[in-house]
PDB file of N, CA and C in Angstrom:
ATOM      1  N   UNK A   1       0.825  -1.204   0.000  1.00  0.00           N
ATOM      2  CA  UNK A   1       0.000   0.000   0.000  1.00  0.00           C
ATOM      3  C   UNK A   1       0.862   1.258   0.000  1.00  0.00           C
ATOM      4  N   UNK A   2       1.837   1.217   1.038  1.00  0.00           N
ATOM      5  CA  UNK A   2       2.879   2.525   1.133  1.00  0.00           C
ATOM      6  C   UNK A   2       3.277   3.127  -0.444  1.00  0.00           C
ATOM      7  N   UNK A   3       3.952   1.670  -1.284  1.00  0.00           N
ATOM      8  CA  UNK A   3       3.753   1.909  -2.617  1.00  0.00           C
ATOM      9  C   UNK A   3       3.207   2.584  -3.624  1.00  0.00           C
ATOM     10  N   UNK A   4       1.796   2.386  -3.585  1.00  0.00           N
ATOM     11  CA  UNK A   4       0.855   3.095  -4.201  1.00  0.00           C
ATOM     12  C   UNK A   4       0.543   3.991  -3.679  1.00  0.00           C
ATOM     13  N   UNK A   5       0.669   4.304  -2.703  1.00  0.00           N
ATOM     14  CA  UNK A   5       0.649   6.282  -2.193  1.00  0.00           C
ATOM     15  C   UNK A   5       1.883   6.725  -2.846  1.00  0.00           C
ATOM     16  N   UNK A   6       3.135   6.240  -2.930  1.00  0.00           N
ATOM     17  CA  UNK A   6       4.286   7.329  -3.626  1.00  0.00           C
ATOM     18  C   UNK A   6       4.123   7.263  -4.912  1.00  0.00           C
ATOM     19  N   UNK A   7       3.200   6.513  -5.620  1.00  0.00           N
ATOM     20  CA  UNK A   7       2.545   6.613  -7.211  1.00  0.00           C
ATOM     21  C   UNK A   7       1.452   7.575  -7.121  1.00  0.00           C
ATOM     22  N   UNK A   8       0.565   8.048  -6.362  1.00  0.00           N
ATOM     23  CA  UNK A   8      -0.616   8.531  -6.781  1.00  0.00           C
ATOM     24  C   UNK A   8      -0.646   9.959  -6.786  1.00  0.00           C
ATOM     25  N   UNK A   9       0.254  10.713  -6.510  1.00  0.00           N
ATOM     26  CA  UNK A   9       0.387  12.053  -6.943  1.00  0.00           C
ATOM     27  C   UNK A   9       1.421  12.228  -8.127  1.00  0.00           C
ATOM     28  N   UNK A  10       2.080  11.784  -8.400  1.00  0.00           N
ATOM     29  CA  UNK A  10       3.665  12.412  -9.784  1.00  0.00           C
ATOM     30  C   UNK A  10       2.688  12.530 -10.899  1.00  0.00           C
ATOM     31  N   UNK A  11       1.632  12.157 -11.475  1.00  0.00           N
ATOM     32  CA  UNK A  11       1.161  12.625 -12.559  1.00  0.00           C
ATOM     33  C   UNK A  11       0.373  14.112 -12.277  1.00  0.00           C
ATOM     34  N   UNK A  12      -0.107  14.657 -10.689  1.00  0.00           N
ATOM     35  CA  UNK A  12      -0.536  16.005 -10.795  1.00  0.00           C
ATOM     36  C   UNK A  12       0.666  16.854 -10.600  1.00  0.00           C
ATOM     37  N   UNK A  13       1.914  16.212 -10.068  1.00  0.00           N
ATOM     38  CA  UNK A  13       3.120  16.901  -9.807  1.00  0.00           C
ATOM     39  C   UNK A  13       3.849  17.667 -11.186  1.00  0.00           C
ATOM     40  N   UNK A  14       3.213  16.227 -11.474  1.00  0.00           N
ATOM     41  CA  UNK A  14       4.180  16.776 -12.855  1.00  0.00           C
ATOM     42  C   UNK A  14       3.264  17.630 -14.120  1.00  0.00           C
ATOM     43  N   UNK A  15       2.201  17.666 -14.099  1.00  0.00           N
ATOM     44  CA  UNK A  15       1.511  18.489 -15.015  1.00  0.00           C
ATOM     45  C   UNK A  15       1.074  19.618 -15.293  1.00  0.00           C
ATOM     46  N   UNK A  16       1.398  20.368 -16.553  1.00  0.00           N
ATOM     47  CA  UNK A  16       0.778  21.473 -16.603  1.00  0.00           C
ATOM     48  C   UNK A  16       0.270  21.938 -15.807  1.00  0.00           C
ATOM     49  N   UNK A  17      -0.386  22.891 -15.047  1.00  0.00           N
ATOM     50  CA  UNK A  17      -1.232  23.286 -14.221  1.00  0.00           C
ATOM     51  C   UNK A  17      -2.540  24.091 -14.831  1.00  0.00           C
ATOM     52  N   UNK A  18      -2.836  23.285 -15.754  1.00  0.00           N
ATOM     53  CA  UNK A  18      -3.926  23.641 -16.359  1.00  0.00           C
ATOM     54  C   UNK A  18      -5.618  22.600 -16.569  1.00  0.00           C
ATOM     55  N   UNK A  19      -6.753  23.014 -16.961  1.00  0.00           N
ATOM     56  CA  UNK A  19      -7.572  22.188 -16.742  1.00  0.00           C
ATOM     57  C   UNK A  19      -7.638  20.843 -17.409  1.00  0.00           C
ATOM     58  N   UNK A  20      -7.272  21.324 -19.173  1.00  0.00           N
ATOM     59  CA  UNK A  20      -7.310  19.682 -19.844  1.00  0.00           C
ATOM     60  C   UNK A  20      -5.742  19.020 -19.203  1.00  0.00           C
ATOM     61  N   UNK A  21      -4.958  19.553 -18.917  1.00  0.00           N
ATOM     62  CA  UNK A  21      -3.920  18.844 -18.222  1.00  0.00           C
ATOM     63  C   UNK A  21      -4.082  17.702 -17.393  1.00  0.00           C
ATOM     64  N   UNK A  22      -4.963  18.566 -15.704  1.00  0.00           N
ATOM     65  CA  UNK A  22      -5.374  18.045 -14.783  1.00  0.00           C
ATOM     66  C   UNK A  22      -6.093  17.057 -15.271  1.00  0.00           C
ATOM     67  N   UNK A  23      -7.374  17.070 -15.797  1.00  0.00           N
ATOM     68  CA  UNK A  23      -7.847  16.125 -16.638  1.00  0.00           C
ATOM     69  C   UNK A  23      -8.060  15.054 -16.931  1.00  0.00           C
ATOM     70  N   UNK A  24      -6.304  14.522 -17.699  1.00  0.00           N
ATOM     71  CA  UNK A  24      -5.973  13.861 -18.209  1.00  0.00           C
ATOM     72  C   UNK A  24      -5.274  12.985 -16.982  1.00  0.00           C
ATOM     73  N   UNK A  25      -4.465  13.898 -15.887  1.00  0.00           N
ATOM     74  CA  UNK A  25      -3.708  13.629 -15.029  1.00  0.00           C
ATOM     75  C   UNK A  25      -4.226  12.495 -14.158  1.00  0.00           C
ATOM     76  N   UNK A  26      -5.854  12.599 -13.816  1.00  0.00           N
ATOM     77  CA  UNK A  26      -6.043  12.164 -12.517  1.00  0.00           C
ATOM     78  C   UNK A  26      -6.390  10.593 -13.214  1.00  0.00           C
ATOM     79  N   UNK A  27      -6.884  10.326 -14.459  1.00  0.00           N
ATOM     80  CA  UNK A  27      -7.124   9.076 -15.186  1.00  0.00           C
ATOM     81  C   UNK A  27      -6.040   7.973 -15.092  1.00  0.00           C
ATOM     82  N   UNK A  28      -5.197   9.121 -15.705  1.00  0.00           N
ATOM     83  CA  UNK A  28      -3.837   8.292 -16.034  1.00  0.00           C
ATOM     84  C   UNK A  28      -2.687   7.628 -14.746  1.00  0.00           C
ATOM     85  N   UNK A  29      -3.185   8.320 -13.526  1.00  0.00           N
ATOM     86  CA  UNK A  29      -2.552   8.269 -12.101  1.00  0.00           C
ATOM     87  C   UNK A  29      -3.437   6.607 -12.091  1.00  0.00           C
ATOM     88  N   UNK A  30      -4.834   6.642 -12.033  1.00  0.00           N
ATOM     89  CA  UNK A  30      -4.714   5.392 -11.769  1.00  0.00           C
ATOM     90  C   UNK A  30      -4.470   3.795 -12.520  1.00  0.00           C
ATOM     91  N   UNK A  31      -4.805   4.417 -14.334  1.00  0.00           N
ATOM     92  CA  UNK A  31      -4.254   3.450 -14.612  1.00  0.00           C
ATOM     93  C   UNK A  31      -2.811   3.062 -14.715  1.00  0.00           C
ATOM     94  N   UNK A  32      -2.051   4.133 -14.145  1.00  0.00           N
ATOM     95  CA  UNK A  32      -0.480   3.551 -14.194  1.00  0.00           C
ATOM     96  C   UNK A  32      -0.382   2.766 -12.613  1.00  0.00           C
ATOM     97  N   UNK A  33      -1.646   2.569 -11.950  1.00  0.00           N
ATOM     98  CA  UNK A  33      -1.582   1.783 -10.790  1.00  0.00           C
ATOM     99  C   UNK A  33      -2.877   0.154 -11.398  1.00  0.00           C
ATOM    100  N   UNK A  34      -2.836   0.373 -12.441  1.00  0.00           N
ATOM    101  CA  UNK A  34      -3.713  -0.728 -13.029  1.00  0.00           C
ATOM    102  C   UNK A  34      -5.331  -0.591 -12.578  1.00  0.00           C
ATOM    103  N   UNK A  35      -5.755   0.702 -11.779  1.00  0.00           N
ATOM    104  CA  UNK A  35      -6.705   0.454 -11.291  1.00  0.00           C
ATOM    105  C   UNK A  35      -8.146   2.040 -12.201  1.00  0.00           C
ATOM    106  N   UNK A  36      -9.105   1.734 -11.784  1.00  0.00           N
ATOM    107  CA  UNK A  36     -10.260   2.280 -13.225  1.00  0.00           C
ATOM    108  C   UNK A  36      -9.944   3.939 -12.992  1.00  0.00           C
ATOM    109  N   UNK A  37      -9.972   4.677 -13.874  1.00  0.00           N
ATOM    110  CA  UNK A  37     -10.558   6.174 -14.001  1.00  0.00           C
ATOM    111  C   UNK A  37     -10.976   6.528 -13.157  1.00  0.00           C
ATOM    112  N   UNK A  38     -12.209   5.937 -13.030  1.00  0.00           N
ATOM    113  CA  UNK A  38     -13.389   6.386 -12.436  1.00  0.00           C
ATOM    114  C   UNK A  38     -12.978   6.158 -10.953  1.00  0.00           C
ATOM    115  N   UNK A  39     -12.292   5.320 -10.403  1.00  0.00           N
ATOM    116  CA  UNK A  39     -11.699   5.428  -9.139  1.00  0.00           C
ATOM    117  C   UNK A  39     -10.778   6.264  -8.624  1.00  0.00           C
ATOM    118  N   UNK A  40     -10.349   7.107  -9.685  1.00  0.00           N
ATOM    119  CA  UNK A  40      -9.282   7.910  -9.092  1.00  0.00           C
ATOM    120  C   UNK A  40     -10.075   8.808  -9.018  1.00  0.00           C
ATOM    121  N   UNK A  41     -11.101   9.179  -9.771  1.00  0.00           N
ATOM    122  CA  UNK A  41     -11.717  10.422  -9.688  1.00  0.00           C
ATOM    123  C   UNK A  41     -12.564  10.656  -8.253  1.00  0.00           C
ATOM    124  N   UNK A  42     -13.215   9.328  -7.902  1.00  0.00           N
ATOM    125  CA  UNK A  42     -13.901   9.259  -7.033  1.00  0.00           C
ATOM    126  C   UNK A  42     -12.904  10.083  -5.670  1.00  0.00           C
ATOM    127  N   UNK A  43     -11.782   9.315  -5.456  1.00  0.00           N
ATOM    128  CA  UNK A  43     -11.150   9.352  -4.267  1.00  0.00           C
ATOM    129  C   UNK A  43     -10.288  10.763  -4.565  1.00  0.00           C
ATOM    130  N   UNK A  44     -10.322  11.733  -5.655  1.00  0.00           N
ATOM    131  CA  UNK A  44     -10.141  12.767  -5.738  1.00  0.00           C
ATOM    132  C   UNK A  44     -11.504  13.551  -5.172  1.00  0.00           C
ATOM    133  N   UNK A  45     -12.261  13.199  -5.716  1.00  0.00           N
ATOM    134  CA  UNK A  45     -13.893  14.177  -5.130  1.00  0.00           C
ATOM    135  C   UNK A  45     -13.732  14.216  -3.634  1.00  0.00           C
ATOM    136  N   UNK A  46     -13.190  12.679  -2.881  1.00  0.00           N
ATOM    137  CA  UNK A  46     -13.545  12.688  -1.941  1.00  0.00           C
ATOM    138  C   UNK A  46     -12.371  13.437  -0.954  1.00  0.00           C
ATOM    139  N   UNK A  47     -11.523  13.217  -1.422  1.00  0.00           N
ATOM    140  CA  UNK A  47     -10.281  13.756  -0.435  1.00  0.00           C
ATOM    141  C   UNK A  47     -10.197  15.581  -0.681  1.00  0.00           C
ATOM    142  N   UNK A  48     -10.674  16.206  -1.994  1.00  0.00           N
ATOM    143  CA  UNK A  48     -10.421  17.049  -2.307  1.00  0.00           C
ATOM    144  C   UNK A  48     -11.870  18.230  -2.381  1.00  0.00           C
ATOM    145  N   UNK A  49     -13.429  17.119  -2.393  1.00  0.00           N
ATOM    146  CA  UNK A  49     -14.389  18.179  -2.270  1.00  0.00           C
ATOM    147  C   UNK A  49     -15.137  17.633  -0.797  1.00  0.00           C
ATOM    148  N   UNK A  50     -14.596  16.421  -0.554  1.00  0.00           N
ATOM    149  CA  UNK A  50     -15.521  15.724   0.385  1.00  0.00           C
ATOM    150  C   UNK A  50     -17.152  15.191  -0.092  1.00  0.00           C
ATOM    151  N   UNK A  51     -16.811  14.397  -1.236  1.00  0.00           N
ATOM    152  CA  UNK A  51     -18.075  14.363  -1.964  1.00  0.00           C
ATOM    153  C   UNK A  51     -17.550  12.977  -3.015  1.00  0.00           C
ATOM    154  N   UNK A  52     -18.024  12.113  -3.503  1.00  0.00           N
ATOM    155  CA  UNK A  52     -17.971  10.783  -4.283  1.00  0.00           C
ATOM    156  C   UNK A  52     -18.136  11.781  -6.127  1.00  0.00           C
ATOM    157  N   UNK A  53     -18.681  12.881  -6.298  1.00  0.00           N
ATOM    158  CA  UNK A  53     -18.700  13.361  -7.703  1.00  0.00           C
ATOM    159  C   UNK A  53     -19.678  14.725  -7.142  1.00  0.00           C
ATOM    160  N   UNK A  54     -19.673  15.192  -8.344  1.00  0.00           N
ATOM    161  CA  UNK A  54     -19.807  16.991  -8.506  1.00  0.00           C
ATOM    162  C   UNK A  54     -19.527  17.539  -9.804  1.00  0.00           C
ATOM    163  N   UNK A  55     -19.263  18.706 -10.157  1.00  0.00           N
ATOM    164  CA  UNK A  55     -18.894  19.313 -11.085  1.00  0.00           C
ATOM    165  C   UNK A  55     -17.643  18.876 -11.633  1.00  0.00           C
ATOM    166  N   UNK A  56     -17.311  19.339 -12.766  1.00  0.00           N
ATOM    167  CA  UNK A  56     -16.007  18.720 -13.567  1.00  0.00           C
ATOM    168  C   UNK A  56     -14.963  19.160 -12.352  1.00  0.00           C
ATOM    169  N   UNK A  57     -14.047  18.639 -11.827  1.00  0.00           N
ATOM    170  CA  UNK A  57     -12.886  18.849 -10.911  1.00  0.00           C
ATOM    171  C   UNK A  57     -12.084  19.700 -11.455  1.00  0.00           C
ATOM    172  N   UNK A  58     -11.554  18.950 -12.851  1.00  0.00           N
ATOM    173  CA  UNK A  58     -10.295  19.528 -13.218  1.00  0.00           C
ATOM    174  C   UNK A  58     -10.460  21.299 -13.115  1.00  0.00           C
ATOM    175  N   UNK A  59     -11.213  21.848 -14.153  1.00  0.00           N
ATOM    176  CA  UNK A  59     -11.226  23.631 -14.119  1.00  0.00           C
ATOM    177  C   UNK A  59     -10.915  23.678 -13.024  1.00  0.00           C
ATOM    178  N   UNK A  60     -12.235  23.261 -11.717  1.00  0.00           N
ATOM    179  CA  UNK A  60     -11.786  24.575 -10.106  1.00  0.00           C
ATOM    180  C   UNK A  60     -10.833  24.190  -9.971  1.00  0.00           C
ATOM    181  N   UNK A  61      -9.620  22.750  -9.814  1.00  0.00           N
ATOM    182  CA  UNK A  61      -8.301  22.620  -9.219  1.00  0.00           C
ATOM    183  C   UNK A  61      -7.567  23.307 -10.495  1.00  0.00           C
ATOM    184  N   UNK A  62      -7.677  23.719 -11.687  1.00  0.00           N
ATOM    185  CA  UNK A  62      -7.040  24.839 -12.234  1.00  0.00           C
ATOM    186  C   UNK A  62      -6.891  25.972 -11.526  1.00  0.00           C
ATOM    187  N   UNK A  63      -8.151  26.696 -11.011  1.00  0.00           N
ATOM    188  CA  UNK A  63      -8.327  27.748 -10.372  1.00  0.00           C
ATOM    189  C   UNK A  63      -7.962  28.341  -8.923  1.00  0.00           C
ATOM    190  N   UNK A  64      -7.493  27.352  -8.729  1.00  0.00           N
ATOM    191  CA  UNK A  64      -6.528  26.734  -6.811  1.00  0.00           C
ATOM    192  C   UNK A  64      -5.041  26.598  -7.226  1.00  0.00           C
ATOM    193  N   UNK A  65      -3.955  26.898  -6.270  1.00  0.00           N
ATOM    194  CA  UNK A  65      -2.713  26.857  -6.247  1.00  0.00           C
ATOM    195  C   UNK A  65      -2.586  25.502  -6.032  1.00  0.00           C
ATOM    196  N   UNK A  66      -1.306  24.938  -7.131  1.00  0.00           N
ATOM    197  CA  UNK A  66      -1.133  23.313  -7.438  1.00  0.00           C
ATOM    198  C   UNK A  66      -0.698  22.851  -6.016  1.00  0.00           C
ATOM    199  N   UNK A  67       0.481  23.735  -5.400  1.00  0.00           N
ATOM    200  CA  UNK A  67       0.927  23.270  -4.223  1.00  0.00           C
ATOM    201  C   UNK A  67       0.428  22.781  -3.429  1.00  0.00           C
ATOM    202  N   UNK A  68      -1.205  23.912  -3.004  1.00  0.00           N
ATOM    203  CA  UNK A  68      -2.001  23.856  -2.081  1.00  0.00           C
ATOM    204  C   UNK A  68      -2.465  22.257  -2.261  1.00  0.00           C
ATOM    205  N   UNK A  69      -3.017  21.850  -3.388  1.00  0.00           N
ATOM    206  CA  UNK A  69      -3.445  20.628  -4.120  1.00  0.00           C
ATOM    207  C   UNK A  69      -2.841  19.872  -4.042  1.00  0.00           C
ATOM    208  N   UNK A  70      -1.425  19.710  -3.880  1.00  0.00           N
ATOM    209  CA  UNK A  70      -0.696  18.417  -3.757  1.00  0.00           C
ATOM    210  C   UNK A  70      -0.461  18.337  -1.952  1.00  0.00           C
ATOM    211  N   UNK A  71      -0.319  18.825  -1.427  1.00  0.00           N
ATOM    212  CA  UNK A  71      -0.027  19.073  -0.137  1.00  0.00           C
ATOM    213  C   UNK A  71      -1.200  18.368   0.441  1.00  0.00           C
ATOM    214  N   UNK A  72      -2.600  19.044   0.239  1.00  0.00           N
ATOM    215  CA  UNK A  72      -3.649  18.278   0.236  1.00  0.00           C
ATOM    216  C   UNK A  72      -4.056  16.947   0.279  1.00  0.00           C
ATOM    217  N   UNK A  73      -3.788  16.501  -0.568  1.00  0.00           N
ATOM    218  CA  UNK A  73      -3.759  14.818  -1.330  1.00  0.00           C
ATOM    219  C   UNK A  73      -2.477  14.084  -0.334  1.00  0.00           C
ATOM    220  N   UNK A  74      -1.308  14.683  -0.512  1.00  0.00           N
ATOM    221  CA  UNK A  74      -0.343  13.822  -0.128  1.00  0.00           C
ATOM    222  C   UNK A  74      -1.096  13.878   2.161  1.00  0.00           C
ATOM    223  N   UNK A  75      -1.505  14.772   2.344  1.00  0.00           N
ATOM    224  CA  UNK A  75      -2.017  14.591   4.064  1.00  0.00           C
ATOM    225  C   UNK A  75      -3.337  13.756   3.971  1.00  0.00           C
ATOM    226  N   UNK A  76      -4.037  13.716   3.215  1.00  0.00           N
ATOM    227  CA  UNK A  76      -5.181  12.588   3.051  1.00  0.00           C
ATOM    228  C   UNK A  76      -4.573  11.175   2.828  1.00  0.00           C
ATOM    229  N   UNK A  77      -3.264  11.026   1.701  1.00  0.00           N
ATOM    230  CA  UNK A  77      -2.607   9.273   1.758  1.00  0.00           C
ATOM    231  C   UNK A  77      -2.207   8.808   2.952  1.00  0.00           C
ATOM    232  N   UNK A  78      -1.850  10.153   3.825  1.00  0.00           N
ATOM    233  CA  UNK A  78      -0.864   9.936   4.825  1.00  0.00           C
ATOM    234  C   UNK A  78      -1.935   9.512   5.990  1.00  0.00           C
ATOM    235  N   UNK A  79      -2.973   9.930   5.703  1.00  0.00           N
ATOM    236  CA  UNK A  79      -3.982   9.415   6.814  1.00  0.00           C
ATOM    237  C   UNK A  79      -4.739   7.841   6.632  1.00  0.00           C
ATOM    238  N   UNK A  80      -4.320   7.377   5.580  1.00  0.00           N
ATOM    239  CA  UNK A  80      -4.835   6.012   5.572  1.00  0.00           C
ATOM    240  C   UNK A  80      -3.879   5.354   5.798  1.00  0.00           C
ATOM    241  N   UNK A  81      -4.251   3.867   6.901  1.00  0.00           N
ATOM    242  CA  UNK A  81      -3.589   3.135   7.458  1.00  0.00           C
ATOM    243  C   UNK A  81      -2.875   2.326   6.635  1.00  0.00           C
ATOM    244  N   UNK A  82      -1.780   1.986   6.825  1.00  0.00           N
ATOM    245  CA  UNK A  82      -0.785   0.651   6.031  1.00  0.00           C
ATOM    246  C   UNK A  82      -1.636  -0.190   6.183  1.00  0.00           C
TER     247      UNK A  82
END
């Protein structure tokens, strides 16, 4: 598990900081962990709006500082148990 937390942010780390960027970013984070789209998105809604889905993500985390956004995410992995 520790594993797949140091995989699940480098694709928003590393991207553009733009909306079709982000986008593309949060898909591709989980299939480079073999696991669906639609699951990364979920556990983005949830760590990041507190919500399972909502409005398109990517634009508002355009509209938010990336840092703030990764900082974010990486204290939510850090809170789930090994």
């Amino acid at each position: 598990r520790f594993q797949t937390r140091q995989k699940i942010t480098p694709q928003l780390e590393a991207c553009e900081w733009e909306a079709a960027a982000i986008g593309a970013s949060i898909p591709q984070a989980a299939r480079d962990l073999d696991l669906s789209p639609r699951s990364a998105f979920k556990v983005a809604y949830a760590a990041l709006m507190g919500t399972e889905k909502g409005p398109r993500l990517a634009p508002i985390l355009a509209e938010m500082e990336k840092v703030e956004i990764i900082e974010l995410l990486h204290a939510c992995l850090r809170c789930i148990p090994e």
